[in-house]
PDB file of N, CA and C in Angstrom:
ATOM      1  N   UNK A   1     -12.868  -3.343  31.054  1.00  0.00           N
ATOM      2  CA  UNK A   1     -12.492  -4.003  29.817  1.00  0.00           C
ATOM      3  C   UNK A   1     -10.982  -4.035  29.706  1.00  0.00           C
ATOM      4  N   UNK A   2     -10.398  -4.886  29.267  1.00  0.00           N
ATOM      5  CA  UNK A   2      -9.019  -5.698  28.918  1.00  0.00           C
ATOM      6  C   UNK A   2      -8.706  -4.564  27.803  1.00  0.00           C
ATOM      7  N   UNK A   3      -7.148  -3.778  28.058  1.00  0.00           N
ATOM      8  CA  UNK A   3      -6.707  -3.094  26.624  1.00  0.00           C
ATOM      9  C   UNK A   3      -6.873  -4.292  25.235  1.00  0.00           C
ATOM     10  N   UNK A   4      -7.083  -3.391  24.272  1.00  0.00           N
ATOM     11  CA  UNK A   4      -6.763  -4.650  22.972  1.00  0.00           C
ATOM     12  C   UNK A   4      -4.885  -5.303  23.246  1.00  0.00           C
ATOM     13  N   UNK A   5      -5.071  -6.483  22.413  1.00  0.00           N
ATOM     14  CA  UNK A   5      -4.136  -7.027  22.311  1.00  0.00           C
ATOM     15  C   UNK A   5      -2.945  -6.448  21.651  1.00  0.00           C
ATOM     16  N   UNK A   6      -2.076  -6.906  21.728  1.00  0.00           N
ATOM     17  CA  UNK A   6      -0.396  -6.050  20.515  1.00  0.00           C
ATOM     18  C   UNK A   6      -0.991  -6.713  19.347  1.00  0.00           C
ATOM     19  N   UNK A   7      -0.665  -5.627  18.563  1.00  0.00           N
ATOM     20  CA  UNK A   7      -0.649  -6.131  16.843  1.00  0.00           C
ATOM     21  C   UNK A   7       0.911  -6.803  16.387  1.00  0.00           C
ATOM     22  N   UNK A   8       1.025  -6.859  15.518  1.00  0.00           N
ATOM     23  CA  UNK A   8       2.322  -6.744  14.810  1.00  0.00           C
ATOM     24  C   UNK A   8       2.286  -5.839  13.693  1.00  0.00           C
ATOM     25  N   UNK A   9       3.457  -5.353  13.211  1.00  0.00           N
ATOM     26  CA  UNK A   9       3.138  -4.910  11.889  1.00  0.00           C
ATOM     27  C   UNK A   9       2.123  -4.633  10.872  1.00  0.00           C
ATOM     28  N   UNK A  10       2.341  -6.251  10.351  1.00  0.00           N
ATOM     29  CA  UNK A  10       1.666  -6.472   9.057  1.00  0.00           C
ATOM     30  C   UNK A  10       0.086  -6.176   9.508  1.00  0.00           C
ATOM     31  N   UNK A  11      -0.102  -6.719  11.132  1.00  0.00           N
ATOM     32  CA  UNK A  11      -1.953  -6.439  11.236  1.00  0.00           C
ATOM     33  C   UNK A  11      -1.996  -4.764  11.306  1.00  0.00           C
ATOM     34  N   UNK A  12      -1.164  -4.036  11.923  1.00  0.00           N
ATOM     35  CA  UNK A  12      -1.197  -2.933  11.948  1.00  0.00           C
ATOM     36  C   UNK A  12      -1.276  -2.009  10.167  1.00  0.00           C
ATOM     37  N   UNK A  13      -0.280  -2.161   9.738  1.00  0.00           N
ATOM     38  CA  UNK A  13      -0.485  -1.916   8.369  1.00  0.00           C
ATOM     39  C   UNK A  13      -1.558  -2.154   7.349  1.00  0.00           C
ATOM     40  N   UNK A  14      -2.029  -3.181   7.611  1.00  0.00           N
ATOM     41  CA  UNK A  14      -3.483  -3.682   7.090  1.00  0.00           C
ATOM     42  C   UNK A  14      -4.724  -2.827   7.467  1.00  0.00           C
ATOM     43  N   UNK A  15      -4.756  -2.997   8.832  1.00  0.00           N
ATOM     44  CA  UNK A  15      -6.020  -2.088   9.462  1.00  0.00           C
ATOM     45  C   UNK A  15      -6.070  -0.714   8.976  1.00  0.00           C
ATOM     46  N   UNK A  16      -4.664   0.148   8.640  1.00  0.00           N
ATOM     47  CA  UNK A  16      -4.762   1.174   8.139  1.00  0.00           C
ATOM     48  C   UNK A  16      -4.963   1.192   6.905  1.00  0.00           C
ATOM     49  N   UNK A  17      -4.489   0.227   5.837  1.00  0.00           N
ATOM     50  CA  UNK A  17      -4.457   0.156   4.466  1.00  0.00           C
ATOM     51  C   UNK A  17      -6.393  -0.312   4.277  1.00  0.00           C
ATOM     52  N   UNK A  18      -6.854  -0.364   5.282  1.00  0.00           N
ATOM     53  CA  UNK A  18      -8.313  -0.746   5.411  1.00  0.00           C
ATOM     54  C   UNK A  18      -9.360   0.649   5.399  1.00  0.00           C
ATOM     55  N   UNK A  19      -8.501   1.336   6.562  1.00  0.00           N
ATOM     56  CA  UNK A  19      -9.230   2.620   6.491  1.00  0.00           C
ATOM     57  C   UNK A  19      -9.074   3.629   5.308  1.00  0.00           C
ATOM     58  N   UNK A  20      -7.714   3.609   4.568  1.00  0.00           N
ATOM     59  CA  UNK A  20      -7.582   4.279   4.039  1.00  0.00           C
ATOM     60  C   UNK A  20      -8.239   4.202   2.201  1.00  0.00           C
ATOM     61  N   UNK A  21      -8.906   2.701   2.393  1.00  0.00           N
ATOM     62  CA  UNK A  21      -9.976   2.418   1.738  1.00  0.00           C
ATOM     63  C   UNK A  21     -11.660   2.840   1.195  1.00  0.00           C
ATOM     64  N   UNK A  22     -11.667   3.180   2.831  1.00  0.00           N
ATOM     65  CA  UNK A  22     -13.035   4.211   2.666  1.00  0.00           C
ATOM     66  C   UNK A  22     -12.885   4.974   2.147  1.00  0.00           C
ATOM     67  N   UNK A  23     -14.139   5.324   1.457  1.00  0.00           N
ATOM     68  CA  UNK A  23     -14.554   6.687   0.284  1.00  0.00           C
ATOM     69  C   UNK A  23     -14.074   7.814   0.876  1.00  0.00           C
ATOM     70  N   UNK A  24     -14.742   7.880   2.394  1.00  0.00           N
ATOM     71  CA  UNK A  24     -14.389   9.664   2.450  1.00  0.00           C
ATOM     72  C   UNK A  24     -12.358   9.841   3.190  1.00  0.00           C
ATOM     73  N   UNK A  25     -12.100   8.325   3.386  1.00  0.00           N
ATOM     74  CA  UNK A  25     -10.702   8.632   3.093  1.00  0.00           C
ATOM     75  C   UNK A  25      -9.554   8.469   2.087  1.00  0.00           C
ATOM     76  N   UNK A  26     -10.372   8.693   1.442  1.00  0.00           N
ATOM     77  CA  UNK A  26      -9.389   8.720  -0.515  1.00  0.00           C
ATOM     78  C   UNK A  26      -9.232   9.840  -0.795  1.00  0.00           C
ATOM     79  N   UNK A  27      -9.446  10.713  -0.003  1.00  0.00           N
ATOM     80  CA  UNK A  27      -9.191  12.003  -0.255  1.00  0.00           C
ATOM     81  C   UNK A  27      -8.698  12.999   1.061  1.00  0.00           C
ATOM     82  N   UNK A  28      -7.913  14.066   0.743  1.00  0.00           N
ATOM     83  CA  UNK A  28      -7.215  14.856   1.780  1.00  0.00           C
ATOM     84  C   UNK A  28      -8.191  15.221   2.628  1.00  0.00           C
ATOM     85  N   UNK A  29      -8.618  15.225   3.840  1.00  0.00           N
ATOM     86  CA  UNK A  29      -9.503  15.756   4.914  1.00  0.00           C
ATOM     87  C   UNK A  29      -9.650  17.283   4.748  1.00  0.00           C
ATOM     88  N   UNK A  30      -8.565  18.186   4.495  1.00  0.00           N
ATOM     89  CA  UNK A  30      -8.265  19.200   4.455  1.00  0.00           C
ATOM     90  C   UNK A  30      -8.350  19.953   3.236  1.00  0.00           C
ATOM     91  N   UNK A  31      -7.904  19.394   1.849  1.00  0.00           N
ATOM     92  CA  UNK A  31      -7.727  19.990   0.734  1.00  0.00           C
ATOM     93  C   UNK A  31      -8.422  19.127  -0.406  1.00  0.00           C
ATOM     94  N   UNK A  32      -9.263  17.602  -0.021  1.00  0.00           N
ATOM     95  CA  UNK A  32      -9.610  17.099  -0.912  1.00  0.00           C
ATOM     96  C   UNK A  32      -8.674  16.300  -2.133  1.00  0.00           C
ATOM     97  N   UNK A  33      -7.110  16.387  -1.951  1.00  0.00           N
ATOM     98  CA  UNK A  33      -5.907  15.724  -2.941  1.00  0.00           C
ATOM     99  C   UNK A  33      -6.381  14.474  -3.079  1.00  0.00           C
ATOM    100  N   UNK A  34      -6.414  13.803  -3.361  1.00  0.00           N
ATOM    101  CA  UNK A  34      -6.427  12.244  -3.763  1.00  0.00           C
ATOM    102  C   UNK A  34      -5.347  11.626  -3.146  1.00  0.00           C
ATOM    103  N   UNK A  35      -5.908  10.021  -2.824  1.00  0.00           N
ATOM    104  CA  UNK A  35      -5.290   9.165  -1.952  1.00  0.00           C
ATOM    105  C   UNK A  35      -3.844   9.832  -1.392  1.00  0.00           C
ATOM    106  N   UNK A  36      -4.563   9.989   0.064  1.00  0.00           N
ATOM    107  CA  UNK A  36      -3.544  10.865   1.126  1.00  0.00           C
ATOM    108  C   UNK A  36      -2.902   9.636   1.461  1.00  0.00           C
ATOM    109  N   UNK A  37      -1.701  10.146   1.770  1.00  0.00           N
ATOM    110  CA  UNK A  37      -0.519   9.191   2.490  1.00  0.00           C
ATOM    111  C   UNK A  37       0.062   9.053   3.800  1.00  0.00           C
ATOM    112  N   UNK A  38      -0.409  10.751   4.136  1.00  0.00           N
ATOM    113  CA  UNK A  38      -0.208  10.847   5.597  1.00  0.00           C
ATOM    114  C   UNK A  38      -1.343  10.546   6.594  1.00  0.00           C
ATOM    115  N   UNK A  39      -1.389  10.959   7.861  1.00  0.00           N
ATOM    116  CA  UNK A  39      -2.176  10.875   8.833  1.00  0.00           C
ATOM    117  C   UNK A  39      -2.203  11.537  10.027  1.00  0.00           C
ATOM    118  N   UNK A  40      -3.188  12.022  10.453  1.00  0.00           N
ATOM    119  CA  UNK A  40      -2.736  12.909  12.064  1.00  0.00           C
ATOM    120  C   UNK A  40      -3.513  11.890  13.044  1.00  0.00           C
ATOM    121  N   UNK A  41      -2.639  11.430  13.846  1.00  0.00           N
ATOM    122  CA  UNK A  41      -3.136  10.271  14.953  1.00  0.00           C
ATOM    123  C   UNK A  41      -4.276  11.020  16.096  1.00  0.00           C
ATOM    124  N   UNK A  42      -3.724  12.739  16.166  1.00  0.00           N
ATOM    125  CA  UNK A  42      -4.510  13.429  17.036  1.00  0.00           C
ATOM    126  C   UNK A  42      -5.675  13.459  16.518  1.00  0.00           C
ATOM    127  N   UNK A  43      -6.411  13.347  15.154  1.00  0.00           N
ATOM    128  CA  UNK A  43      -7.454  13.664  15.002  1.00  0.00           C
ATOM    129  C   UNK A  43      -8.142  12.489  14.325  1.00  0.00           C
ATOM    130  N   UNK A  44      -7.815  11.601  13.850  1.00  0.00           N
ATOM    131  CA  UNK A  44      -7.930  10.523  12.862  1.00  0.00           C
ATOM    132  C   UNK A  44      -8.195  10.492  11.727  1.00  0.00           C
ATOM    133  N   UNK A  45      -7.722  11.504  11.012  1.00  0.00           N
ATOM    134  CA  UNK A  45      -7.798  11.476   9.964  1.00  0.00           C
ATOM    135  C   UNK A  45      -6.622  11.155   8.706  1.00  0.00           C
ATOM    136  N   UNK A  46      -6.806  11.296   7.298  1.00  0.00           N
ATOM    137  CA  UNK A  46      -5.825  11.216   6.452  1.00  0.00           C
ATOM    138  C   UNK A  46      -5.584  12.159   5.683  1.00  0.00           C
ATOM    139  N   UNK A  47      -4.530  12.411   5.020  1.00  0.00           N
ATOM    140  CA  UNK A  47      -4.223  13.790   4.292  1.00  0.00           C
ATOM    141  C   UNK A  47      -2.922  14.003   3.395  1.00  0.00           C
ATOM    142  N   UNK A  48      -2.766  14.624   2.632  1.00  0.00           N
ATOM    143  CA  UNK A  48      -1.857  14.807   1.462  1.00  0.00           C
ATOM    144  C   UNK A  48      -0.405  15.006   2.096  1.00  0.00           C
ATOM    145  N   UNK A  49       0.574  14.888   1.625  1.00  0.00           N
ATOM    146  CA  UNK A  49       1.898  15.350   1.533  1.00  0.00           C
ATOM    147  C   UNK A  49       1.688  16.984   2.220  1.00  0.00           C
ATOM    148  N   UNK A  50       1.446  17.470   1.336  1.00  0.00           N
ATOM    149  CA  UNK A  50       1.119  18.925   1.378  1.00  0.00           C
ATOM    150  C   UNK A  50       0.703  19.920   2.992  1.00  0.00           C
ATOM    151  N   UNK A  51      -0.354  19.170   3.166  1.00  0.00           N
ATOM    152  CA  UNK A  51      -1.227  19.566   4.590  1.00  0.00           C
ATOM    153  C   UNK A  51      -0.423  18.976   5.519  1.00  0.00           C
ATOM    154  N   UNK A  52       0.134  17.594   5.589  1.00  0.00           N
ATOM    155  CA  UNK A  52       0.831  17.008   6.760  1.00  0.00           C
ATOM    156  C   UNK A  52       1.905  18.005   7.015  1.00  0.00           C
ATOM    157  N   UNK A  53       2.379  19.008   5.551  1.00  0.00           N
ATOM    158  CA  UNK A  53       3.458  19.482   6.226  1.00  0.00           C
ATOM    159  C   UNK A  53       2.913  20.913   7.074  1.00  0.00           C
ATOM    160  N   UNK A  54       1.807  20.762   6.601  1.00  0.00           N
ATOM    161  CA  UNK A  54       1.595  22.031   7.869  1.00  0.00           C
ATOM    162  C   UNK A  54       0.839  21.695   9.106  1.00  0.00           C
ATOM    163  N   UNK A  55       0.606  20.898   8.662  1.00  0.00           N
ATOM    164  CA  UNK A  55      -0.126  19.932  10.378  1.00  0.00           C
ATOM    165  C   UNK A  55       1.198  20.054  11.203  1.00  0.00           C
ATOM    166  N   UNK A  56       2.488  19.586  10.629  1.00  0.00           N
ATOM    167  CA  UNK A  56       3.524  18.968  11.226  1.00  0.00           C
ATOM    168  C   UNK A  56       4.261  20.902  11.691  1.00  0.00           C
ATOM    169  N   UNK A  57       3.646  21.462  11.474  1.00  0.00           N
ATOM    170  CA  UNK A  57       4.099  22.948  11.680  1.00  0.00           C
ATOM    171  C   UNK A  57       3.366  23.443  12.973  1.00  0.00           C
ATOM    172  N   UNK A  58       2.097  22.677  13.250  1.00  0.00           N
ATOM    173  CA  UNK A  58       1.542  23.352  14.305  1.00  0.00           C
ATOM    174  C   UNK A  58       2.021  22.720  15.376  1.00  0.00           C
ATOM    175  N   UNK A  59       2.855  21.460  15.218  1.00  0.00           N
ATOM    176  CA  UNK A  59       3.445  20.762  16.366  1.00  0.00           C
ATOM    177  C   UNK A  59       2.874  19.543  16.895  1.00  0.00           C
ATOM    178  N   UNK A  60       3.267  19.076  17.589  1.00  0.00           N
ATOM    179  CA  UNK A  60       3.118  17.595  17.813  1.00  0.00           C
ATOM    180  C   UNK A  60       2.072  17.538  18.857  1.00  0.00           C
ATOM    181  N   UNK A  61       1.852  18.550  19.593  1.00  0.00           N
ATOM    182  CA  UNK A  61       0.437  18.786  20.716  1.00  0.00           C
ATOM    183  C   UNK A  61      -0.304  19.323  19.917  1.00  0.00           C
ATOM    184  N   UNK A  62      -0.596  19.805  18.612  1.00  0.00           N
ATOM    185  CA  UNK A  62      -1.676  19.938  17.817  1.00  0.00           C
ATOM    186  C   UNK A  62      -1.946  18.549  17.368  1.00  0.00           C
ATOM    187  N   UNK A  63      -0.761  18.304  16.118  1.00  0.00           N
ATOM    188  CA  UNK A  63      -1.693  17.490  15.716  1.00  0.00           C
ATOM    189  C   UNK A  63       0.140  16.796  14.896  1.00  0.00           C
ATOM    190  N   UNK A  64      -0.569  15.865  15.709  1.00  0.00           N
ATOM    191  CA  UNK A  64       0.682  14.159  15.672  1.00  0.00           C
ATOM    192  C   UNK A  64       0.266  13.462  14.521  1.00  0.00           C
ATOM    193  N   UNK A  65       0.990  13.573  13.579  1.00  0.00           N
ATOM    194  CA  UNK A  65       1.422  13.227  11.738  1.00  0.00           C
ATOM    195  C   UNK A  65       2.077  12.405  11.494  1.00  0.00           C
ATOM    196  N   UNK A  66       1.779  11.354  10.834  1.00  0.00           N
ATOM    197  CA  UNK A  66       2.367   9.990  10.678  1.00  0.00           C
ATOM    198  C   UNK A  66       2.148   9.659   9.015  1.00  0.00           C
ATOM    199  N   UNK A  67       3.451   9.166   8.767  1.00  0.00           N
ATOM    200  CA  UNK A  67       3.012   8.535   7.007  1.00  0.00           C
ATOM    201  C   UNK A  67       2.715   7.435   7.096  1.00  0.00           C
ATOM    202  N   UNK A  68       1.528   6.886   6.557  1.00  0.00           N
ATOM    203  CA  UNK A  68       1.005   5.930   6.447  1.00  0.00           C
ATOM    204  C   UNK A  68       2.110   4.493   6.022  1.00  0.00           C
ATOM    205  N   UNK A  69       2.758   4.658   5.218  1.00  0.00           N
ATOM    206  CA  UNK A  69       3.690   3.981   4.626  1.00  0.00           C
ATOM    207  C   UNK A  69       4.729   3.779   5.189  1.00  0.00           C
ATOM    208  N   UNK A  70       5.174   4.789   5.285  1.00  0.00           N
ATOM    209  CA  UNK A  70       6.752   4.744   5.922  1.00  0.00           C
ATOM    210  C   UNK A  70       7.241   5.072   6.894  1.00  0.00           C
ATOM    211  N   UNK A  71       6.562   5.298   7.942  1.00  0.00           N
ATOM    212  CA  UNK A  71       6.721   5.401   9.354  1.00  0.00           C
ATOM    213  C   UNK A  71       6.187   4.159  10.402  1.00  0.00           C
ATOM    214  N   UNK A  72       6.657   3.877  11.518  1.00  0.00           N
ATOM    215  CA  UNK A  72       6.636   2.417  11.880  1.00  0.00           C
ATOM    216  C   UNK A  72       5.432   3.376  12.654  1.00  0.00           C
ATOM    217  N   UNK A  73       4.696   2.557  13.329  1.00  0.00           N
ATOM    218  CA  UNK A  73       3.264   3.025  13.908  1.00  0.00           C
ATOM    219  C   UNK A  73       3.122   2.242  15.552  1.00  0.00           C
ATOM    220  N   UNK A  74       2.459   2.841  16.654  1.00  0.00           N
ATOM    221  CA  UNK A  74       2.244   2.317  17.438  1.00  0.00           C
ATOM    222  C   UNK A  74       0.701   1.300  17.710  1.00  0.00           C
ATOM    223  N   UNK A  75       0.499   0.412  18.459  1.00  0.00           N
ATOM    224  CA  UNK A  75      -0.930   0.189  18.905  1.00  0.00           C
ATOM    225  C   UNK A  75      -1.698   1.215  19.324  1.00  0.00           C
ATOM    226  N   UNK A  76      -1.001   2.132  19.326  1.00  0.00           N
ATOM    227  CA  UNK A  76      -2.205   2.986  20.345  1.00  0.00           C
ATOM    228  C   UNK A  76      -2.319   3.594  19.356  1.00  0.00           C
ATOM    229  N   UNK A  77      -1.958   4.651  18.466  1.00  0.00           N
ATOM    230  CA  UNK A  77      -2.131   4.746  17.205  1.00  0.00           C
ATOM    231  C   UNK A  77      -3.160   4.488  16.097  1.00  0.00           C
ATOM    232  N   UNK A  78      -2.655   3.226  15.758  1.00  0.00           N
ATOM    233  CA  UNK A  78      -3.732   2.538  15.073  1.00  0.00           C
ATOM    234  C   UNK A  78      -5.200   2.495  15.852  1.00  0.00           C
ATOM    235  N   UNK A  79      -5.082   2.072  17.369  1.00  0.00           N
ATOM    236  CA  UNK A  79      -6.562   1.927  17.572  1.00  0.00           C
ATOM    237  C   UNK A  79      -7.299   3.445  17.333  1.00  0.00           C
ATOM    238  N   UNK A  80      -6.553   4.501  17.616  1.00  0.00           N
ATOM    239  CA  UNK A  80      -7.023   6.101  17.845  1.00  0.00           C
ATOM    240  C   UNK A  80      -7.747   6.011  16.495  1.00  0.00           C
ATOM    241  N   UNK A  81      -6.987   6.198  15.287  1.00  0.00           N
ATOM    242  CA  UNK A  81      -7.243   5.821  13.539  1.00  0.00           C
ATOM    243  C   UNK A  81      -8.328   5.072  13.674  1.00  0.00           C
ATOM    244  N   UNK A  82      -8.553   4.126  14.341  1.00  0.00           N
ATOM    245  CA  UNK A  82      -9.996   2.872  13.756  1.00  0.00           C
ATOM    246  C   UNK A  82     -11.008   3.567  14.960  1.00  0.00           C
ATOM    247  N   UNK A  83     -10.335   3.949  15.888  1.00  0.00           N
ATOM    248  CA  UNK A  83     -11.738   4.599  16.770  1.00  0.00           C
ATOM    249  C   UNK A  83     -12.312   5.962  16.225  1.00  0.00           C
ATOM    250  N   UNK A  84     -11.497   6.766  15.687  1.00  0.00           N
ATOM    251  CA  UNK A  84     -11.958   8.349  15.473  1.00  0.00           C
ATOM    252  C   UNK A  84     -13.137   8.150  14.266  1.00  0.00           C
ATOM    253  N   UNK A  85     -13.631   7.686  13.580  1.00  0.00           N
ATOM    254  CA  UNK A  85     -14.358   8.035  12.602  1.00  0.00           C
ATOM    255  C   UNK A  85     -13.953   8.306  11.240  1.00  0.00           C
ATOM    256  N   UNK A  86     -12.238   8.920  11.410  1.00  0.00           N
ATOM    257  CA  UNK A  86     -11.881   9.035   9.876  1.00  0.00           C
ATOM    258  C   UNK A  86     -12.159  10.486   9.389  1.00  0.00           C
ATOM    259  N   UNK A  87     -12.014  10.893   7.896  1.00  0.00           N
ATOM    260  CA  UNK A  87     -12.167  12.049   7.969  1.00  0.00           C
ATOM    261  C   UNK A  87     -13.606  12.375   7.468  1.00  0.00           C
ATOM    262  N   UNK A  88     -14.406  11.596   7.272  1.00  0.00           N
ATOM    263  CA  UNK A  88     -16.056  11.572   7.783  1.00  0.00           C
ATOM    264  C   UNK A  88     -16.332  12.466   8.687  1.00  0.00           C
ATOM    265  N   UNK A  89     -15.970  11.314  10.088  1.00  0.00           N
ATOM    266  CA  UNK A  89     -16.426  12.362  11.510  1.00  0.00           C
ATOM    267  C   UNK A  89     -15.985  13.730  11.421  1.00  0.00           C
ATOM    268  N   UNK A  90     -14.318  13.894  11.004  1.00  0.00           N
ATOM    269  CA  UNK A  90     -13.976  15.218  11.410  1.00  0.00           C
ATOM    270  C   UNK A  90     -14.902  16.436  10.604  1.00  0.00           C
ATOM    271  N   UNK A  91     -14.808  15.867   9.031  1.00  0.00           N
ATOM    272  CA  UNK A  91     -15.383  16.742   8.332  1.00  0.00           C
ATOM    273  C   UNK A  91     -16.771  17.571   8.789  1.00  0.00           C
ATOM    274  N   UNK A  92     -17.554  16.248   9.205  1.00  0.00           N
ATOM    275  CA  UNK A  92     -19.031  16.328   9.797  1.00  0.00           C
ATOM    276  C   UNK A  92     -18.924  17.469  11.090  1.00  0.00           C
ATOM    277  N   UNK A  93     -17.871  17.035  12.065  1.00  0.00           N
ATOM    278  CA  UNK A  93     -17.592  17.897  13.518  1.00  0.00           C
ATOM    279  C   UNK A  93     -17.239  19.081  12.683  1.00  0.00           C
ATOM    280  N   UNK A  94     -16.455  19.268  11.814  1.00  0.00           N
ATOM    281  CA  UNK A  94     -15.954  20.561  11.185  1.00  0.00           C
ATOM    282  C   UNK A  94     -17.098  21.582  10.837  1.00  0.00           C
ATOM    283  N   UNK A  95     -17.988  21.034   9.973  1.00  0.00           N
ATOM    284  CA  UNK A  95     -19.233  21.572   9.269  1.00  0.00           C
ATOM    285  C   UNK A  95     -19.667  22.138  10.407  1.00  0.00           C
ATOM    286  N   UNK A  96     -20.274  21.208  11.579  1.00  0.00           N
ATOM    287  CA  UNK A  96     -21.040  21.406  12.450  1.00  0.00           C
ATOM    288  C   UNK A  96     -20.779  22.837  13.158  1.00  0.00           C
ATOM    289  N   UNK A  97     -19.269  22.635  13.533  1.00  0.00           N
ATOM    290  CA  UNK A  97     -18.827  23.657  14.774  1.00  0.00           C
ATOM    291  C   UNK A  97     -18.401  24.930  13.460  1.00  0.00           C
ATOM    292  N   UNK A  98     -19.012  25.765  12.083  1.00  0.00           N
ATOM    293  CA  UNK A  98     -18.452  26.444  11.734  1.00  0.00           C
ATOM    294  C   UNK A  98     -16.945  26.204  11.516  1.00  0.00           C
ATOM    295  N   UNK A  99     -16.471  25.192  11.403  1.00  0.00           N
ATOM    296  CA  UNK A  99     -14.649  25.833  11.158  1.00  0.00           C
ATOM    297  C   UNK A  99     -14.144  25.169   9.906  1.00  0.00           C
ATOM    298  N   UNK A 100     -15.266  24.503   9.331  1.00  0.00           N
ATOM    299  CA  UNK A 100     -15.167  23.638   7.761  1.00  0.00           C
ATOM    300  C   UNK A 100     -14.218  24.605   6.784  1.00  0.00           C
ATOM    301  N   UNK A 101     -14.501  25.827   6.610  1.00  0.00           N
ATOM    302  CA  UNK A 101     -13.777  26.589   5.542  1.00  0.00           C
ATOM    303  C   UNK A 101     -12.710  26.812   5.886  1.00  0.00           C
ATOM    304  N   UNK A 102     -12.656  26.986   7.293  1.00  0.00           N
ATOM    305  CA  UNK A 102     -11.188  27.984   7.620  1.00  0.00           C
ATOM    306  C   UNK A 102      -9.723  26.800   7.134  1.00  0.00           C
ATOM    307  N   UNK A 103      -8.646  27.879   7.001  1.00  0.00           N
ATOM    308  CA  UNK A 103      -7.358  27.550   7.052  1.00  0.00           C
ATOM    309  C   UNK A 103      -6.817  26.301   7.957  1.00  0.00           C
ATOM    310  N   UNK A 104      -5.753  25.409   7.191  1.00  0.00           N
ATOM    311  CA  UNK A 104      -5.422  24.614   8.855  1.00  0.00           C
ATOM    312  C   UNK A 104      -5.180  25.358   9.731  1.00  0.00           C
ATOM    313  N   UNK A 105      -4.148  26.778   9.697  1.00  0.00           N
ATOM    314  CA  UNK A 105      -4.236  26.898  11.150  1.00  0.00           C
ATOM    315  C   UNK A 105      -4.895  27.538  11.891  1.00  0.00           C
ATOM    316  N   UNK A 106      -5.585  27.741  11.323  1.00  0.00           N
ATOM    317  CA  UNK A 106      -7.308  28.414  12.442  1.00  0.00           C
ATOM    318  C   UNK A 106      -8.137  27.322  12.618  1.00  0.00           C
ATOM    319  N   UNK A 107      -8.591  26.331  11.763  1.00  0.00           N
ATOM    320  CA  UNK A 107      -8.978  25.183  11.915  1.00  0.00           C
ATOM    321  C   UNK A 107      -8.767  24.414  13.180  1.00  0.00           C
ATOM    322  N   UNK A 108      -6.999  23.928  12.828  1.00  0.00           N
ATOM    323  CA  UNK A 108      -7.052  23.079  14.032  1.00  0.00           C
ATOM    324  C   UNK A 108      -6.377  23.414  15.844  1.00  0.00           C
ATOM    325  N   UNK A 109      -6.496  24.998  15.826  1.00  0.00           N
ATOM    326  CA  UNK A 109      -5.393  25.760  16.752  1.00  0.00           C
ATOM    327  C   UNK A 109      -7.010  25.774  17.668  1.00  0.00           C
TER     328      UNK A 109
END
């Protein structure tokens, strides 16, 4: 199969302003805050001010944090975001594997 095509911007920004539409992403993956702004590309999910800054503490080989808004974004990026599931899947993988309660950084280490 052929990589997807280049976006531009505005399609890029859209597709996310799409995901970040869904129900279970109107809220922090992590803490439940209301309409998160950030994002971790490593995991696909979305998340508050708050948590990104400790996502952004475990480092960039944990977990790669992007503001939805105000950070320019790559294709590869965005597709990771529309392929992962959102914070649905993670939550669901979370529950599953025991690590739903824990702390971010036991969570995602």
């Amino acid at each position: 199969s052929s990589p997807p095509s280049p976006m531009d911007d505005f399609e890029m920004k859209q597709i996310l302003r799409d995901l970040q539409a869904l129900a279970a992403n109107k809220t922090c993956v992590d803490c439940s805050a209301k309409n998160p702004q950030w994002a971790s590309v490593s995991y696909g999910v979305f998340m508050c001010l708050d948590c990104s800054g400790q996502h952004r503490g475990l480092g960039v080989h944990i977990s790669f944090v992007r503001s939805v808004g105000m950070d320019r974004w790559k294709d590869w990026e965005v597709h990771r975001m529309r392929a992962s599931g959102g914070n649905d899947a993670f939550r669901a993988f979370a529950s599953a594997n025991g690590i739903a309660a824990m702390g971010i950084n036991e969570k995602y280490h």
